[in-house]
C-alpha atoms as a PDB file:
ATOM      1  CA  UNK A   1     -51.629  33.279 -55.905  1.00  0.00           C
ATOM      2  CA  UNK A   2     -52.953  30.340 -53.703  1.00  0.00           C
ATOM      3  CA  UNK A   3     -53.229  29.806 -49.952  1.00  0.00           C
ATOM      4  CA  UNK A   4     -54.084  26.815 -48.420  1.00  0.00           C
ATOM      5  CA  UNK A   5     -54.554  27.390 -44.818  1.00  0.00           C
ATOM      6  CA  UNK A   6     -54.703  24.862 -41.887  1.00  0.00           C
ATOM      7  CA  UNK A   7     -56.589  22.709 -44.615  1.00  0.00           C
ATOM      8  CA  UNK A   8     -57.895  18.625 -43.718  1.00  0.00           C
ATOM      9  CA  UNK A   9     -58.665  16.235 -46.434  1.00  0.00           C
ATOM     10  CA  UNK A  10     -59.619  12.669 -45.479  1.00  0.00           C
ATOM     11  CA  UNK A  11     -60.410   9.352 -48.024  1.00  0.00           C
ATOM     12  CA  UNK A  12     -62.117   6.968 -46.027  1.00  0.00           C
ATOM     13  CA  UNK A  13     -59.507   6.295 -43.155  1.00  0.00           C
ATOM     14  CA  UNK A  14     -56.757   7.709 -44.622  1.00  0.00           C
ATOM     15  CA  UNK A  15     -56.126  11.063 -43.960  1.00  0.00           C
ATOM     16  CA  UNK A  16     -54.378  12.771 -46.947  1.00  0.00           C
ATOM     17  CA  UNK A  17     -53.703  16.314 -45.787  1.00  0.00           C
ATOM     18  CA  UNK A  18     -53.770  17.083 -42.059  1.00  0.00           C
ATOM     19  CA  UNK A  19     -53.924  20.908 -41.157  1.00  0.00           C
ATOM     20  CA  UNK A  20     -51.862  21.301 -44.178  1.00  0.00           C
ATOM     21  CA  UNK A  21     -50.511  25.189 -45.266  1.00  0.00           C
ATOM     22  CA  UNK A  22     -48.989  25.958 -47.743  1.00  0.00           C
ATOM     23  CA  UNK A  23     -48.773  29.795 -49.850  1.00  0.00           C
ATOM     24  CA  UNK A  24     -47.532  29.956 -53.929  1.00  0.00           C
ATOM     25  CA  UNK A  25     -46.119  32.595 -55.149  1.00  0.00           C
ATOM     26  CA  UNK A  26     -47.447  34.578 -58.487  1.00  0.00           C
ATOM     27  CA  UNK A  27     -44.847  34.251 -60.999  1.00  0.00           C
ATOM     28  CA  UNK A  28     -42.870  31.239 -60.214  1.00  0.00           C
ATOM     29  CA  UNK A  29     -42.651  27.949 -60.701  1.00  0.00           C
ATOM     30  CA  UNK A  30     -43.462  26.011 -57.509  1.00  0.00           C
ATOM     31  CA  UNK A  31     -42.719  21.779 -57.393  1.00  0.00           C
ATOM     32  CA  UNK A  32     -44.455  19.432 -55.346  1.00  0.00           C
ATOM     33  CA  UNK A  33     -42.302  16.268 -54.783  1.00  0.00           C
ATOM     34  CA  UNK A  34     -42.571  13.334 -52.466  1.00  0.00           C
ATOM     35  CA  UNK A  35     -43.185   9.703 -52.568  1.00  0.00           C
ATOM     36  CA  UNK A  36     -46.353   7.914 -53.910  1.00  0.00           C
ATOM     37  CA  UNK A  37     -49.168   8.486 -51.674  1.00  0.00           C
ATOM     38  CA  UNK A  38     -47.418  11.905 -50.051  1.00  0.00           C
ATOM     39  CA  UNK A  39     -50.679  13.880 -50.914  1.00  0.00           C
ATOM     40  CA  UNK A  40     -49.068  15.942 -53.643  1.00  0.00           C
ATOM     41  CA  UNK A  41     -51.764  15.372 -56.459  1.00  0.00           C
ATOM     42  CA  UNK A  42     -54.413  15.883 -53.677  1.00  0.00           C
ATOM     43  CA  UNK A  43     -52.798  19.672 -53.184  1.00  0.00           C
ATOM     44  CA  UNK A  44     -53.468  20.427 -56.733  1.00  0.00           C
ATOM     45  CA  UNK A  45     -56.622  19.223 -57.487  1.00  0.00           C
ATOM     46  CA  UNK A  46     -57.803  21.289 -53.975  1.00  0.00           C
ATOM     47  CA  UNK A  47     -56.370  24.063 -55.853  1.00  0.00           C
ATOM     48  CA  UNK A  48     -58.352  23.359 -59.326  1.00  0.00           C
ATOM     49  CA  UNK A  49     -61.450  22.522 -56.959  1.00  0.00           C
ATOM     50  CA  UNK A  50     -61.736  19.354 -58.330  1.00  0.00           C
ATOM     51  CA  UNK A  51     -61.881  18.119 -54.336  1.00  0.00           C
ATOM     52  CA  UNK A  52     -63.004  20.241 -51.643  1.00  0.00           C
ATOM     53  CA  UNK A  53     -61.572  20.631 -48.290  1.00  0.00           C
ATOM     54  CA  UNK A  54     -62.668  18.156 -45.318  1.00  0.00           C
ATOM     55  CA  UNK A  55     -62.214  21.688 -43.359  1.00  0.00           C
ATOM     56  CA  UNK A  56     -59.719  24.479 -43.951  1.00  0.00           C
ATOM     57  CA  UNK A  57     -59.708  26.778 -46.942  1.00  0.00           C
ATOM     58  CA  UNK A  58     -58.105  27.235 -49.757  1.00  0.00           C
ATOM     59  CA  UNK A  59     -57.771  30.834 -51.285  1.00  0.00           C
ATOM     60  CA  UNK A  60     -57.159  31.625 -55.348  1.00  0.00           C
ATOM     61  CA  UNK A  61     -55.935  35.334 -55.845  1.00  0.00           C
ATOM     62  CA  UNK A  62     -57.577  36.403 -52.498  1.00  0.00           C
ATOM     63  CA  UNK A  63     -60.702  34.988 -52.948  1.00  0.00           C
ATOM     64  CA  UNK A  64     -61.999  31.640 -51.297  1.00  0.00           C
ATOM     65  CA  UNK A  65     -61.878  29.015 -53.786  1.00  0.00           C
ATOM     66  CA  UNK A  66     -65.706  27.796 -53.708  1.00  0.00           C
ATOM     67  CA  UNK A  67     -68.710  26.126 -55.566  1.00  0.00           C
ATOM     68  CA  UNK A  68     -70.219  29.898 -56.039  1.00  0.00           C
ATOM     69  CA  UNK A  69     -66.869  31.210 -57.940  1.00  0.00           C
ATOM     70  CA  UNK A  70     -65.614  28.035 -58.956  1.00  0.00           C
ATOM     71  CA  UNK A  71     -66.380  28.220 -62.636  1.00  0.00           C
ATOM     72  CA  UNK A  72     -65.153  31.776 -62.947  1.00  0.00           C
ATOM     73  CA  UNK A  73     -62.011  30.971 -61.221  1.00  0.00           C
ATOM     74  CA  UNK A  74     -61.296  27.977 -63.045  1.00  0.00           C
ATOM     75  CA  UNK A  75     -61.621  29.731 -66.452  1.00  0.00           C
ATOM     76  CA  UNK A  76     -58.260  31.524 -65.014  1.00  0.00           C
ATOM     77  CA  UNK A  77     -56.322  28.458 -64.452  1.00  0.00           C
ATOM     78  CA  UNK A  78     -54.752  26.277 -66.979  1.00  0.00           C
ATOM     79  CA  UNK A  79     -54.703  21.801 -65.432  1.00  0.00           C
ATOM     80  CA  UNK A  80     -52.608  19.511 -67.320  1.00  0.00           C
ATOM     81  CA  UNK A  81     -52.509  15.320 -66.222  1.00  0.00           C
ATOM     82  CA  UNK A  82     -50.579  12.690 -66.560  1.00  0.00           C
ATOM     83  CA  UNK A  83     -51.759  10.979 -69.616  1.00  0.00           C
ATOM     84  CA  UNK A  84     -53.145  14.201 -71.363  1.00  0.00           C
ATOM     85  CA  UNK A  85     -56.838  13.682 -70.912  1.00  0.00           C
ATOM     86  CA  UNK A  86     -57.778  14.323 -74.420  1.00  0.00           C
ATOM     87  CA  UNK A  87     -60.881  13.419 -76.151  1.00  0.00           C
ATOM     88  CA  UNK A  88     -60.638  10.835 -78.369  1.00  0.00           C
ATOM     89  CA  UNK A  89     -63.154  11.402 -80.697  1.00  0.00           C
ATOM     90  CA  UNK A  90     -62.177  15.399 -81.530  1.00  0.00           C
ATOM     91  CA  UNK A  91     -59.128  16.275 -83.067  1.00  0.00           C
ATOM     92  CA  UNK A  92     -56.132  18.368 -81.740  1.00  0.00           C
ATOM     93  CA  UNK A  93     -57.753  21.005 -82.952  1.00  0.00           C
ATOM     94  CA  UNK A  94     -60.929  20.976 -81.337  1.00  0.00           C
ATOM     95  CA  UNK A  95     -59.433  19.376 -78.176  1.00  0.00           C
ATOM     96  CA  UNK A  96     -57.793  22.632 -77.904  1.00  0.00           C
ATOM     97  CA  UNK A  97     -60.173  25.205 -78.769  1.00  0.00           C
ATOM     98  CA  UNK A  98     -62.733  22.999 -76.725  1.00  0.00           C
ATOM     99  CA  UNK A  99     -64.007  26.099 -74.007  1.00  0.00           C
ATOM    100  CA  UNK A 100     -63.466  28.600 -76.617  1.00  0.00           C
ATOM    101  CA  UNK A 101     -65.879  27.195 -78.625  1.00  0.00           C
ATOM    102  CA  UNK A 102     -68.312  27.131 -75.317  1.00  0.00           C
ATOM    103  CA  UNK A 103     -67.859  30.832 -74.466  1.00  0.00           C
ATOM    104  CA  UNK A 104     -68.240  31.793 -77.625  1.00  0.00           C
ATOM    105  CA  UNK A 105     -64.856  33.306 -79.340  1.00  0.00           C
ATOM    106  CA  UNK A 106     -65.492  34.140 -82.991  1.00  0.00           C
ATOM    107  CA  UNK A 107     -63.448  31.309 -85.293  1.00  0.00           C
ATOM    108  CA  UNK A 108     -61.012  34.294 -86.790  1.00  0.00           C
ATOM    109  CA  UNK A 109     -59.855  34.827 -82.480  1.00  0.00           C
ATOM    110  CA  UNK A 110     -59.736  30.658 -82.135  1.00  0.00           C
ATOM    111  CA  UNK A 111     -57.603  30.181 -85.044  1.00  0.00           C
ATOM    112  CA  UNK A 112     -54.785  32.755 -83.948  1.00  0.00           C
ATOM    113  CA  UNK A 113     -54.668  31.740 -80.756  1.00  0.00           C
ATOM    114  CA  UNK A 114     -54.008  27.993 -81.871  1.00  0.00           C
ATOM    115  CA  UNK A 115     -50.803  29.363 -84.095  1.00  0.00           C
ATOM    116  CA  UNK A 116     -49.680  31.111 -81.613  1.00  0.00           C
ATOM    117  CA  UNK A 117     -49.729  28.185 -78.908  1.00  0.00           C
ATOM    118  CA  UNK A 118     -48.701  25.790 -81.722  1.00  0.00           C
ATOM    119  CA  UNK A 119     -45.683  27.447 -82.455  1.00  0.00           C
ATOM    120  CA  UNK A 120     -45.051  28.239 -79.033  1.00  0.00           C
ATOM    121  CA  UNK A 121     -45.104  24.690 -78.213  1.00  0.00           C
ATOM    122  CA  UNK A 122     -43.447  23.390 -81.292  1.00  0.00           C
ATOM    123  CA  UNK A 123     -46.675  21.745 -82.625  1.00  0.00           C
ATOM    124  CA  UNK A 124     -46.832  20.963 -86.302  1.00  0.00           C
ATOM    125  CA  UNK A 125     -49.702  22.886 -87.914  1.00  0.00           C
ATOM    126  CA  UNK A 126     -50.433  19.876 -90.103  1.00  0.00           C
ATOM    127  CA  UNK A 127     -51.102  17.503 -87.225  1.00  0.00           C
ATOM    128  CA  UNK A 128     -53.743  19.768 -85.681  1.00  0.00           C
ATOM    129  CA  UNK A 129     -56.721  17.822 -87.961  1.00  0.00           C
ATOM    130  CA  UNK A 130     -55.478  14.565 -86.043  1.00  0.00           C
ATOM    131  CA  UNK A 131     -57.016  12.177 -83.769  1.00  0.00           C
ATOM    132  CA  UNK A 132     -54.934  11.476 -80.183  1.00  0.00           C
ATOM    133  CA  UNK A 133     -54.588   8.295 -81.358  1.00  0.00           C
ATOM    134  CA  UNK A 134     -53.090   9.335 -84.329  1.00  0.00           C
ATOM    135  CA  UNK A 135     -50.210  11.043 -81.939  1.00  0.00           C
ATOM    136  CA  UNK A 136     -47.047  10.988 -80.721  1.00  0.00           C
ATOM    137  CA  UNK A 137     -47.222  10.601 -76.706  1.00  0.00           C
ATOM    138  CA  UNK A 138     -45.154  13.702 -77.124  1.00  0.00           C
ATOM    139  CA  UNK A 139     -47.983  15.519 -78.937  1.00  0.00           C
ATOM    140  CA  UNK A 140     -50.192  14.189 -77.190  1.00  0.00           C
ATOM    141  CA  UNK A 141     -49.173  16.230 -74.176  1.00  0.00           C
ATOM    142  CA  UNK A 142     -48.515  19.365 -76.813  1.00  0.00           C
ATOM    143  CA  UNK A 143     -52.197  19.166 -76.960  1.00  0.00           C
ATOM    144  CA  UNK A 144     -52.837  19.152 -73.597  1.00  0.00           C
ATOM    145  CA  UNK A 145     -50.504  22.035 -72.722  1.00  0.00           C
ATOM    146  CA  UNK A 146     -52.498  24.317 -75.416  1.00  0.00           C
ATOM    147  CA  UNK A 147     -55.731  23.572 -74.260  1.00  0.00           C
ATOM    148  CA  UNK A 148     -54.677  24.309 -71.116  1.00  0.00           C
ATOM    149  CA  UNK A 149     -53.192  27.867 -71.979  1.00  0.00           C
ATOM    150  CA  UNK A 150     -56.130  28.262 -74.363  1.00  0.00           C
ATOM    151  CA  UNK A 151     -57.765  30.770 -72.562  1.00  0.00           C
ATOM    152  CA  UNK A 152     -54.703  32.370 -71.180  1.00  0.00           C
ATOM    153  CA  UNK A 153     -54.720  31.187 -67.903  1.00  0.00           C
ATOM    154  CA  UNK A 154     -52.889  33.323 -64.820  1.00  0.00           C
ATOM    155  CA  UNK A 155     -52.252  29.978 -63.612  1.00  0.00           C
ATOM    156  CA  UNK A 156     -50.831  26.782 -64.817  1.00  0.00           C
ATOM    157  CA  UNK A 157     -51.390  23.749 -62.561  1.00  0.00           C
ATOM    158  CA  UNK A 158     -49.488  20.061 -64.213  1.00  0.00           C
ATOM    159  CA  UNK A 159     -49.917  17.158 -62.540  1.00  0.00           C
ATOM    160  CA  UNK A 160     -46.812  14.785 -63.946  1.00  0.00           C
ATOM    161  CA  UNK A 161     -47.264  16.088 -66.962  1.00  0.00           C
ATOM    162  CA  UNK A 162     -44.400  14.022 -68.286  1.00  0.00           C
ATOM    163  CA  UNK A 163     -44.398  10.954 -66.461  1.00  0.00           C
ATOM    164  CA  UNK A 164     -45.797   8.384 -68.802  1.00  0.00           C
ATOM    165  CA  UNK A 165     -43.447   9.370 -71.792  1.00  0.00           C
ATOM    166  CA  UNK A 166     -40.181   7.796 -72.876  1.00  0.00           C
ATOM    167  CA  UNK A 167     -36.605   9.537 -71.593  1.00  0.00           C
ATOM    168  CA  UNK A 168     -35.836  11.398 -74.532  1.00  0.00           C
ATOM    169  CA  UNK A 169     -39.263  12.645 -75.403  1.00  0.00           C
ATOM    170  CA  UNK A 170     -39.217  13.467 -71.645  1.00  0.00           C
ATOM    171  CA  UNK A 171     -36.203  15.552 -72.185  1.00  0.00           C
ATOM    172  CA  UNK A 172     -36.991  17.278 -75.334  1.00  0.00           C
ATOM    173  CA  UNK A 173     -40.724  18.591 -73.645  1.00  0.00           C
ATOM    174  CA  UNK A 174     -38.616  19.088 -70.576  1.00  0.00           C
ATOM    175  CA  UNK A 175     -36.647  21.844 -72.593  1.00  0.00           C
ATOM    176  CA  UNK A 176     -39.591  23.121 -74.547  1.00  0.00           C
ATOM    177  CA  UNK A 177     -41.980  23.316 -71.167  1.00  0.00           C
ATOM    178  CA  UNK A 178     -39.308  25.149 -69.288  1.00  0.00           C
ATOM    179  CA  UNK A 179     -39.183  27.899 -72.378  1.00  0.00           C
ATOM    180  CA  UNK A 180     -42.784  27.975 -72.350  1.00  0.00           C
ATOM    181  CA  UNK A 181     -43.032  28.605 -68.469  1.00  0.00           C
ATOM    182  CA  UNK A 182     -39.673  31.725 -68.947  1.00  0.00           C
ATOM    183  CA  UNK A 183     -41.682  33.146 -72.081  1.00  0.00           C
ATOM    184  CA  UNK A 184     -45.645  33.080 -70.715  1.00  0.00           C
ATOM    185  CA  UNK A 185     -44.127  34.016 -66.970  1.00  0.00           C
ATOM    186  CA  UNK A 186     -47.285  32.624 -65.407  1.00  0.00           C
ATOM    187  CA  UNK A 187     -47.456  30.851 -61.985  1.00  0.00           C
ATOM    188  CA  UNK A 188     -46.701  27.127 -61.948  1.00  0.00           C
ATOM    189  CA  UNK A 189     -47.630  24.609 -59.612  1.00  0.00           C
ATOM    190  CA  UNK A 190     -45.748  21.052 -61.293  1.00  0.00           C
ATOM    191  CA  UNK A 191     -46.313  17.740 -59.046  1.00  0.00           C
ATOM    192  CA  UNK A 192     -43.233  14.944 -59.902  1.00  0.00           C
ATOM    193  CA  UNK A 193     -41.985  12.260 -58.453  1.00  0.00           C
ATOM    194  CA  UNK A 194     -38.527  12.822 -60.282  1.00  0.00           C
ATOM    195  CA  UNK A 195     -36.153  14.818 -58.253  1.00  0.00           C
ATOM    196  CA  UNK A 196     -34.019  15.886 -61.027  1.00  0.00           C
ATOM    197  CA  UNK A 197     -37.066  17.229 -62.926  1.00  0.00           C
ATOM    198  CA  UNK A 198     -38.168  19.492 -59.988  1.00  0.00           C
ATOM    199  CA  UNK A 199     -34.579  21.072 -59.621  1.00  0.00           C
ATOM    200  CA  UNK A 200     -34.897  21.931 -63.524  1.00  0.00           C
ATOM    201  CA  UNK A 201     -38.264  23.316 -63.023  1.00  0.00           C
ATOM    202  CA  UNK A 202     -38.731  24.589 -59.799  1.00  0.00           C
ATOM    203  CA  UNK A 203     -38.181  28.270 -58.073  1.00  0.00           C
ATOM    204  CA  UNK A 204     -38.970  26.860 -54.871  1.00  0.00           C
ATOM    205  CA  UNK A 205     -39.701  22.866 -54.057  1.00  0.00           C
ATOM    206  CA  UNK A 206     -41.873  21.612 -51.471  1.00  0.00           C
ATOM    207  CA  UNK A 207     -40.880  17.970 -50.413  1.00  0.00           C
ATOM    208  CA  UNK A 208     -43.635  16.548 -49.066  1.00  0.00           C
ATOM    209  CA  UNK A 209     -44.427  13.583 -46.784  1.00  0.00           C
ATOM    210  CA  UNK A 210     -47.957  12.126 -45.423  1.00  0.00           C
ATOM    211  CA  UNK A 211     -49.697  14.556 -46.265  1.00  0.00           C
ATOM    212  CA  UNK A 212     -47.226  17.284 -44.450  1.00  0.00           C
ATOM    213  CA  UNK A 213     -44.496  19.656 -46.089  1.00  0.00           C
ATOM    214  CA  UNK A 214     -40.794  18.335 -45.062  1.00  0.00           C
ATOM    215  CA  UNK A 215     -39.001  21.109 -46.448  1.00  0.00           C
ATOM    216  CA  UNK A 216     -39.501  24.364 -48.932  1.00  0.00           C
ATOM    217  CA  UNK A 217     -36.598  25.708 -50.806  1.00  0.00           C
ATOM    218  CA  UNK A 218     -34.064  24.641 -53.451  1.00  0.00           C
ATOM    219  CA  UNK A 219     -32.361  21.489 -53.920  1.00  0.00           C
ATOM    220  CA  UNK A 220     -29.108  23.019 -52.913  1.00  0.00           C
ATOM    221  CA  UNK A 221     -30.100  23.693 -49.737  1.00  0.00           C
ATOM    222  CA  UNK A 222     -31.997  20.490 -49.003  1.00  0.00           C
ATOM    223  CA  UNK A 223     -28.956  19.162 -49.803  1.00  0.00           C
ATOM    224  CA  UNK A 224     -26.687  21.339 -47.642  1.00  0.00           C
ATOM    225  CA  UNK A 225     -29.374  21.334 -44.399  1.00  0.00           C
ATOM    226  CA  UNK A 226     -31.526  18.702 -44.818  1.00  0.00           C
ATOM    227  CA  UNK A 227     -34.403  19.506 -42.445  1.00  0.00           C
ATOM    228  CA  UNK A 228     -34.742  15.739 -41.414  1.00  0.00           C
ATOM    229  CA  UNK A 229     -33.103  12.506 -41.899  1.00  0.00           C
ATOM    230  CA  UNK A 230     -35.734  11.680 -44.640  1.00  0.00           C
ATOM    231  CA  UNK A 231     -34.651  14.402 -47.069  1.00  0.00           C
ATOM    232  CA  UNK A 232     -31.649  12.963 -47.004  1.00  0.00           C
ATOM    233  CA  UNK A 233     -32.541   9.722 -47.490  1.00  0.00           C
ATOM    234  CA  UNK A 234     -35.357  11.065 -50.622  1.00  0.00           C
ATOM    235  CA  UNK A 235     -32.376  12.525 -52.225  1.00  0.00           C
ATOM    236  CA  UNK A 236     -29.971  10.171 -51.786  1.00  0.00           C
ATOM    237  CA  UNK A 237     -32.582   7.629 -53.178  1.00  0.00           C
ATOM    238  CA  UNK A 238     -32.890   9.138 -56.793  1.00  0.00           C
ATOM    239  CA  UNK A 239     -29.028  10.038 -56.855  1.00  0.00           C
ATOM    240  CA  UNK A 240     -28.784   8.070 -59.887  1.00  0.00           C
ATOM    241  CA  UNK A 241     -31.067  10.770 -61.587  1.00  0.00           C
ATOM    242  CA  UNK A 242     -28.895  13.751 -60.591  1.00  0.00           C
ATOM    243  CA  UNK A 243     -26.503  15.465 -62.398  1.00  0.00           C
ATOM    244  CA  UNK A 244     -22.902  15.241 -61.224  1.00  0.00           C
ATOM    245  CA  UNK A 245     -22.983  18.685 -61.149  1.00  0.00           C
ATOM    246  CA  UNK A 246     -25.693  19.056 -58.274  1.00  0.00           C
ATOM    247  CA  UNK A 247     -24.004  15.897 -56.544  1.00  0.00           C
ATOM    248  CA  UNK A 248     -20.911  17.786 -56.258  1.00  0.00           C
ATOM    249  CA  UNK A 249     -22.180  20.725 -54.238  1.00  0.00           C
END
């Protein structure tokens, strides 16, 4: 579904990404994980096009991701952040149906589709005429997810998604998102920081490092052959987050 091949991205004097490849597959969910500053959030918002490439290419679906497509392509791809990115002076409501309304879609199409995602994402119907500020952080990122699935997206890109919200709202959109990722089947590309979350999420993790990949696979078998000493050392850092289960094996 993506490609990013032999790809350089540079801030300043930093260099973020260095000749960095990576592939997703269509119809998984894929985790980027590392420590702050790794380049993680850089990866996906190459992917969106939100940033372009010092040199490299990225590729969406077979095509090069670029400013003559861009629009097109990113009408196929759903992008979630961190702290929702709603508009503050629209409701849920229109916060969600937002591009709809742009490209056109008759109100009796906009409506259904809101149901649908509402109950999909356990959204009360009678919070919908509400401001963000009149939210729960855990609506708040309801919202977000249905805009982003508004237009039924192939592709759902989340950049921690869940990371400013409490532990037990965490957990409860931590069960609903993983229903809504086994019930849609879409491709997912999730960047964490939280080990524990990308083993509940994640078909395949990619443990990143300055702006390189570490190691791609499951947490079980980082944990059994660690590619380096510092995938060890990641995982034995958020121990306290894993289950005793997956410390066991």
């Amino acid at each position: 579904m993506f490609e990013l091949d032999q790809v350089c991205k540079r801030f300043g004097e930093v260099t973020a990404l260095d000749r960095f490849n990576l592939s997703i597959e269509a119809g998984r969910t894929t985790v980027l994980i590392g420590p702050s500053g790794c380049g993680k959030s850089t990866v996906l918002r190459l992917m969106i096009g939100l940033q372009c490439p010092d040199s490299g290419e990225v590729r969406f679906n077979n095509e090069r991701l670029d400013g003559d497509r861009i629009t097109a392509q990113r009408r196929r791809m759903g992008y979630v952040i961190q702290d929702g990115g709603l508009f503050p002076h629209l409701s849920a409501h229109d916060n969600i149906a937002l591009m709809a309304c742009y490209l056109g879609w008759t109100a009796p199409r906009m409506e259904d589709r809101i149901c649908e995602l509402a109950d999909l994402t356990h959204f009360p119907m009678e919070a919908l005429d509400r401001f963000p500020v009149q939210l729960s952080g855990g609506q708040q990122q309801r919202v977000s997810l249905m805009r982003a699935l508004m237009l039924d997206p192939e592709v759902l890109l989340l950049d921690e998604p869940l990371g400013a919200l409490d532990p037990m709202i965490r957990f409860e959109l931590q069960e609903d998102l993983k229903s809504v990722f086994s019930a849609l089947g879409k491709t997912v590309v999730l960047v964490t920081h939280d080990l524990a979350e990308a083993a509940f999420f994640g078909d395949t993790i990619i443990l990143m490092r300055d702006g390189r990949i570490v190691q791609a696979g499951t947490l079980d078998a980082m944990m059994r052959e660690p590619a380096e000493d510092f995938v060890q050392n990641f995982i034995k850092a958020q121990r306290s987050h894993l289950s005793p289960e997956v410390l066991r094996r």
